[in-house]
N, C-alpha and C. Protein backbone atom coordinates (compact mmCIF):
# COMPACT_ATOMS: atom_id res chain seq x y z
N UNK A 1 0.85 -1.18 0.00
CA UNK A 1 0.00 0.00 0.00
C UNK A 1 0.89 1.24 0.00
N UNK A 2 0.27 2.22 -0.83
CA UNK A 2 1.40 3.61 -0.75
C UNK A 2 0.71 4.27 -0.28
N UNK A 3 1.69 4.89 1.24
CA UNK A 3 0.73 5.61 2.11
C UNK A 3 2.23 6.84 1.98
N UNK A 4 2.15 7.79 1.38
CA UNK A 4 2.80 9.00 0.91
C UNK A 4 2.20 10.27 0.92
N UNK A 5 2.54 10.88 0.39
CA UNK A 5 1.86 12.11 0.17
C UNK A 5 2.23 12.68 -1.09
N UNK A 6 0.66 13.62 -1.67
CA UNK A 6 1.24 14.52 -2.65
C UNK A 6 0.95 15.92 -2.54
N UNK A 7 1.51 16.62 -3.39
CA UNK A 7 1.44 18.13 -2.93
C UNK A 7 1.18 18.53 -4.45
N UNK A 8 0.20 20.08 -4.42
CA UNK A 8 0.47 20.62 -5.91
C UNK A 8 0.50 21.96 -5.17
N UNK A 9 2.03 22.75 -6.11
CA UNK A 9 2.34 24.17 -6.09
C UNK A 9 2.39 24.63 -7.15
N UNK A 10 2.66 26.04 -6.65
CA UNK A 10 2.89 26.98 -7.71
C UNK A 10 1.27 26.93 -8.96
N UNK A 11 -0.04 26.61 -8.65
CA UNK A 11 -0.61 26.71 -9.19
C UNK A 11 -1.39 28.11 -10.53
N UNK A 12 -1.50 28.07 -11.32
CA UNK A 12 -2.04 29.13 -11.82
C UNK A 12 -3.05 28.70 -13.27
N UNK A 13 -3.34 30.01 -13.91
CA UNK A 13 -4.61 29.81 -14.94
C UNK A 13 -4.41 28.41 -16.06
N UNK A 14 -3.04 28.01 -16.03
CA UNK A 14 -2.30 26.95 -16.94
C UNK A 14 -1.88 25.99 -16.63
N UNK A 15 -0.99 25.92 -15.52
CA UNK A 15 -0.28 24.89 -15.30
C UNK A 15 0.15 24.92 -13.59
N UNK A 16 0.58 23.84 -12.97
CA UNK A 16 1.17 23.57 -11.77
C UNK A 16 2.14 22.21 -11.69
N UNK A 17 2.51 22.26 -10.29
CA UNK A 17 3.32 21.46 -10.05
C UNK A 17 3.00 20.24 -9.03
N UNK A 18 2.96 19.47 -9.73
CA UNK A 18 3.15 17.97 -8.43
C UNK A 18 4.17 17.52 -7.93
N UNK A 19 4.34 17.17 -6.93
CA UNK A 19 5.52 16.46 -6.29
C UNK A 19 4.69 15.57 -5.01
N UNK A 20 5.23 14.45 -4.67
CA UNK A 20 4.93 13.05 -4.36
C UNK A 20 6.61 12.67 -3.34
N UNK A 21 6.00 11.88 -1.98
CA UNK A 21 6.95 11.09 -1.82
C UNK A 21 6.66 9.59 -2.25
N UNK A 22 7.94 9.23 -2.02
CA UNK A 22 8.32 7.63 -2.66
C UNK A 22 7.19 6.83 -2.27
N UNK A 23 6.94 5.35 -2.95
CA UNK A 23 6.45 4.46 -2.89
C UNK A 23 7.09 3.53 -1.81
N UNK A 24 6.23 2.80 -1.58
CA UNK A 24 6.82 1.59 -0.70
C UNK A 24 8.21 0.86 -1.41
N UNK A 25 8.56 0.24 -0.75
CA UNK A 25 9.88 -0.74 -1.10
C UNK A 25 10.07 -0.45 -2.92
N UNK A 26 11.15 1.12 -2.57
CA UNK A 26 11.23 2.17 -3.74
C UNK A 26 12.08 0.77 -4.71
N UNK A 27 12.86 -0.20 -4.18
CA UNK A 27 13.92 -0.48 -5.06
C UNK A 27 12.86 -1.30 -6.00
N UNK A 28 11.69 -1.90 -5.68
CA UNK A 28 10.86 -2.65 -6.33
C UNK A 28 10.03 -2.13 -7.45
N UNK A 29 10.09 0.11 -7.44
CA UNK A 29 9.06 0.57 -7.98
C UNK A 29 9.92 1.10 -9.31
N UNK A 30 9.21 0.65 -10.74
CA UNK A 30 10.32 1.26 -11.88
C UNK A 30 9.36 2.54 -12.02
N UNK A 31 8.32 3.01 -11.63
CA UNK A 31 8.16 4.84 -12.06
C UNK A 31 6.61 4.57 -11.44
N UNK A 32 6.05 5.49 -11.80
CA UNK A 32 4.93 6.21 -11.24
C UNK A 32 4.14 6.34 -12.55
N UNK A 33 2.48 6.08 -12.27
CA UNK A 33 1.62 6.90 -13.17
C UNK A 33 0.98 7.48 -12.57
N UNK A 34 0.92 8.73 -13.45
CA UNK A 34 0.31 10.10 -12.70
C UNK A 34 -0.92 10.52 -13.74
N UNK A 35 -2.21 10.32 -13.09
CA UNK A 35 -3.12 10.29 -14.07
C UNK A 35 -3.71 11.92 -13.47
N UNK A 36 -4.52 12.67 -14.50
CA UNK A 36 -5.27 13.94 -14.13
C UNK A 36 -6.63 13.77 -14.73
N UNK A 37 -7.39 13.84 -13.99
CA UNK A 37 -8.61 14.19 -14.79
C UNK A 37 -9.11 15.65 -14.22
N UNK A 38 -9.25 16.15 -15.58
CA UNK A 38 -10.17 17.52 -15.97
C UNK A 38 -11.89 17.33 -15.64
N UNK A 39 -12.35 17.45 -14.51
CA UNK A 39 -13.65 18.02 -14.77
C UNK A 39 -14.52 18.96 -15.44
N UNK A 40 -15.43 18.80 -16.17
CA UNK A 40 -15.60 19.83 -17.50
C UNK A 40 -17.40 19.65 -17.35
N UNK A 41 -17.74 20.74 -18.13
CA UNK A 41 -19.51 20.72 -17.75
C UNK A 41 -20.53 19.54 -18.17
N UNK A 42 -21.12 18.99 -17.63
CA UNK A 42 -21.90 17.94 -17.83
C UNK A 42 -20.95 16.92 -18.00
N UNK A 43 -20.56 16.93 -17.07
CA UNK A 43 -19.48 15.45 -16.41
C UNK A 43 -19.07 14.69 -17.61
N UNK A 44 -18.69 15.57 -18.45
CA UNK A 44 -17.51 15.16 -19.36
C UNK A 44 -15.99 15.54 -18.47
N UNK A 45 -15.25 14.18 -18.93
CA UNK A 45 -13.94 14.80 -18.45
C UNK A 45 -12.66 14.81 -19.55
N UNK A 46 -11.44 14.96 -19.72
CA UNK A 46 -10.63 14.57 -20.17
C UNK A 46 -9.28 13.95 -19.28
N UNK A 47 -8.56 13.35 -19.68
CA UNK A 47 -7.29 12.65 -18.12
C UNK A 47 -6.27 13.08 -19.28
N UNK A 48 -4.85 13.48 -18.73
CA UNK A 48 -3.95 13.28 -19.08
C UNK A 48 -3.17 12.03 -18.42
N UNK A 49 -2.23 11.29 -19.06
CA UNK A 49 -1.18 10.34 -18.20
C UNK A 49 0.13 10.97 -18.43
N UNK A 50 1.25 10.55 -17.12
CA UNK A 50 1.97 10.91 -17.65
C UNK A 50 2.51 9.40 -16.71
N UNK A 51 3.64 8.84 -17.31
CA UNK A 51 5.10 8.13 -16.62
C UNK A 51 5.83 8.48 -16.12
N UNK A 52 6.34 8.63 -15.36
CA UNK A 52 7.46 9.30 -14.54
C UNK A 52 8.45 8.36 -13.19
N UNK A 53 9.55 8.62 -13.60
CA UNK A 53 10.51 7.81 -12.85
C UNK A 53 11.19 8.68 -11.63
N UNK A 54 10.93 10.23 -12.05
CA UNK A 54 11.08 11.31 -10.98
C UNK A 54 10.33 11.34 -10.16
N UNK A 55 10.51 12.33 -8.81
CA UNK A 55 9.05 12.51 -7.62
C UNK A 55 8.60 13.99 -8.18
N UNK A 56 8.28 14.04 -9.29
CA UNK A 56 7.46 15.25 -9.81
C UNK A 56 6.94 15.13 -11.23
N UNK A 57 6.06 16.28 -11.64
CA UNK A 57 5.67 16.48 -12.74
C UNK A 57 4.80 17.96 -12.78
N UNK A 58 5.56 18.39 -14.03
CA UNK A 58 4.77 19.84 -14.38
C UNK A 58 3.62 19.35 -15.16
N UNK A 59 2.68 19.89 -15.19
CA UNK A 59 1.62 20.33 -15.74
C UNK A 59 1.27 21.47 -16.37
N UNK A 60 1.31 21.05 -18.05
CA UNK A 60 0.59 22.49 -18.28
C UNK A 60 -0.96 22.09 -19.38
N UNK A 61 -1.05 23.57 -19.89
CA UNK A 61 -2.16 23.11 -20.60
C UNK A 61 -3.66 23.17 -20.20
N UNK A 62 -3.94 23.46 -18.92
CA UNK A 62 -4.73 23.54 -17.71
C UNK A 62 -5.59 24.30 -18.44
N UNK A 63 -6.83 24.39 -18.21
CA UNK A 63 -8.05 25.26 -18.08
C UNK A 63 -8.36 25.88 -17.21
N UNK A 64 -8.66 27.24 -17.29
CA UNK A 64 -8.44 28.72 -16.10
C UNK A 64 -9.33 28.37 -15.26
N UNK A 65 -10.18 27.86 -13.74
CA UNK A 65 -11.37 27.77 -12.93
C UNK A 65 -11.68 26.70 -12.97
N UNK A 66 -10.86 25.55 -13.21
CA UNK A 66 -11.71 24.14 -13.47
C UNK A 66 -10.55 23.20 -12.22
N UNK A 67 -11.53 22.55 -12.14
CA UNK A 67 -11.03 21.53 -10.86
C UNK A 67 -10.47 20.40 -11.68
N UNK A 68 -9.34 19.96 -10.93
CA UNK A 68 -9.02 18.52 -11.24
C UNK A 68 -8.66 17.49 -10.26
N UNK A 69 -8.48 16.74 -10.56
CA UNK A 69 -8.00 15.62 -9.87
C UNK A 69 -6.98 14.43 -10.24
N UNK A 70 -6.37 14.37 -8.95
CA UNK A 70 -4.61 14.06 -9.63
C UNK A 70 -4.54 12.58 -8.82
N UNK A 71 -4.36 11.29 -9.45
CA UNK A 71 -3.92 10.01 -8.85
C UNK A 71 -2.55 9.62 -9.10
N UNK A 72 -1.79 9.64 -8.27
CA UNK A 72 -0.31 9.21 -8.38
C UNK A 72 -0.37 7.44 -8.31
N UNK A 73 0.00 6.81 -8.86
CA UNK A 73 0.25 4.95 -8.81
C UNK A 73 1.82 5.01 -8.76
N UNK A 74 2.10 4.22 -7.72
CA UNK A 74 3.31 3.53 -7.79
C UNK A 74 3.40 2.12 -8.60
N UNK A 75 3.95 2.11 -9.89
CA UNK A 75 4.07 0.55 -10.31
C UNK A 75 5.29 0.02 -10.60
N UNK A 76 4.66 -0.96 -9.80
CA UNK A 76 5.47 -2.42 -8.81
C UNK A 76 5.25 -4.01 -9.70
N UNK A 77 6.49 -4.18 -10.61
CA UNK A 77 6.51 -5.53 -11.49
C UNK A 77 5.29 -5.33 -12.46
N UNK A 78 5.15 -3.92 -13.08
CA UNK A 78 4.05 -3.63 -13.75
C UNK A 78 2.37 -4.06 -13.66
N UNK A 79 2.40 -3.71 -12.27
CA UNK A 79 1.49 -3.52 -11.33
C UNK A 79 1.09 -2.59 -10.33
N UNK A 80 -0.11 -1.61 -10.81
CA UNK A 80 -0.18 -0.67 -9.87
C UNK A 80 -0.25 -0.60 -8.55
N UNK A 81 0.10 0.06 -7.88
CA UNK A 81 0.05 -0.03 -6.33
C UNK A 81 -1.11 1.36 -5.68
N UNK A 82 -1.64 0.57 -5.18
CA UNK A 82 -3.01 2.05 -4.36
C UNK A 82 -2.32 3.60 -4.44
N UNK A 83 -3.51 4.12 -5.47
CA UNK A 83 -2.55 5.82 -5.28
C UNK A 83 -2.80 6.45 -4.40
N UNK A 84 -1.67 7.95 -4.34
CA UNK A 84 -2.16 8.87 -3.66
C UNK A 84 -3.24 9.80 -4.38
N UNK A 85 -4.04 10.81 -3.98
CA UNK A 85 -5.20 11.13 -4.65
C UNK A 85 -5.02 12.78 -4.11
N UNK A 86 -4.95 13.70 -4.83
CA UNK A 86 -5.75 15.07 -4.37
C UNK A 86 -6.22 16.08 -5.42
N UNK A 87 -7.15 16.95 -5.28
CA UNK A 87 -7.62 17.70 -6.00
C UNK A 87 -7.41 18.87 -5.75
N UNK A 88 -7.24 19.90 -7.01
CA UNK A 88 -7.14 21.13 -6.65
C UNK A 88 -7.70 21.99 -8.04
N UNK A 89 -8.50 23.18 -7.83
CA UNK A 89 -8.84 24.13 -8.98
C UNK A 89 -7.09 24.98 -9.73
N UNK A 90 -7.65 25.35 -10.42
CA UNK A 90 -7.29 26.76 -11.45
C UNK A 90 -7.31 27.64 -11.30
């Protein structure tokens, strides 16, 4: 189970920043998926993915006032591991 934390800074009308601590038994984890979903009107959404082997990721591209929501996965023998989860607006 990945019991970590994530953080988003430096937010604005475009883009922000995630950063995440490590996964459980890091030597086992080859990177992270970092999924976003865009909430958008009448519960359409769009997700970006990204891969990442770093404890971060910029974001841009963002829509100005719109909420999202960010799941970090640690994957383990190409197997996800329980993410961390938080949301934040624009």
């Amino acid at each position: 189970r990945f019991i970590g934390q994530i953080n988003v800074s430096d937010v604005n009308t475009s883009a922000a920043n995630l950063s995440w601590t490590e996964g459980p038994s890091t030597a086992n984890i080859s990177h992270y998926r970092v999924e976003i979903t865009e909430h958008q009107p009448f519960n359409q959404t769009l997700n970006q993915i990204f891969n990442q082997t770093d404890l971060f990721e910029h974001i841009q591209n963002l829509t100005a006032g719109t909420l999202y929501a960010v799941q970090v996965f640690p994957v383990k023998c190409g197997r996800d591991l329980n993410p961390q989860n938080i949301s934040f607006y624009t």
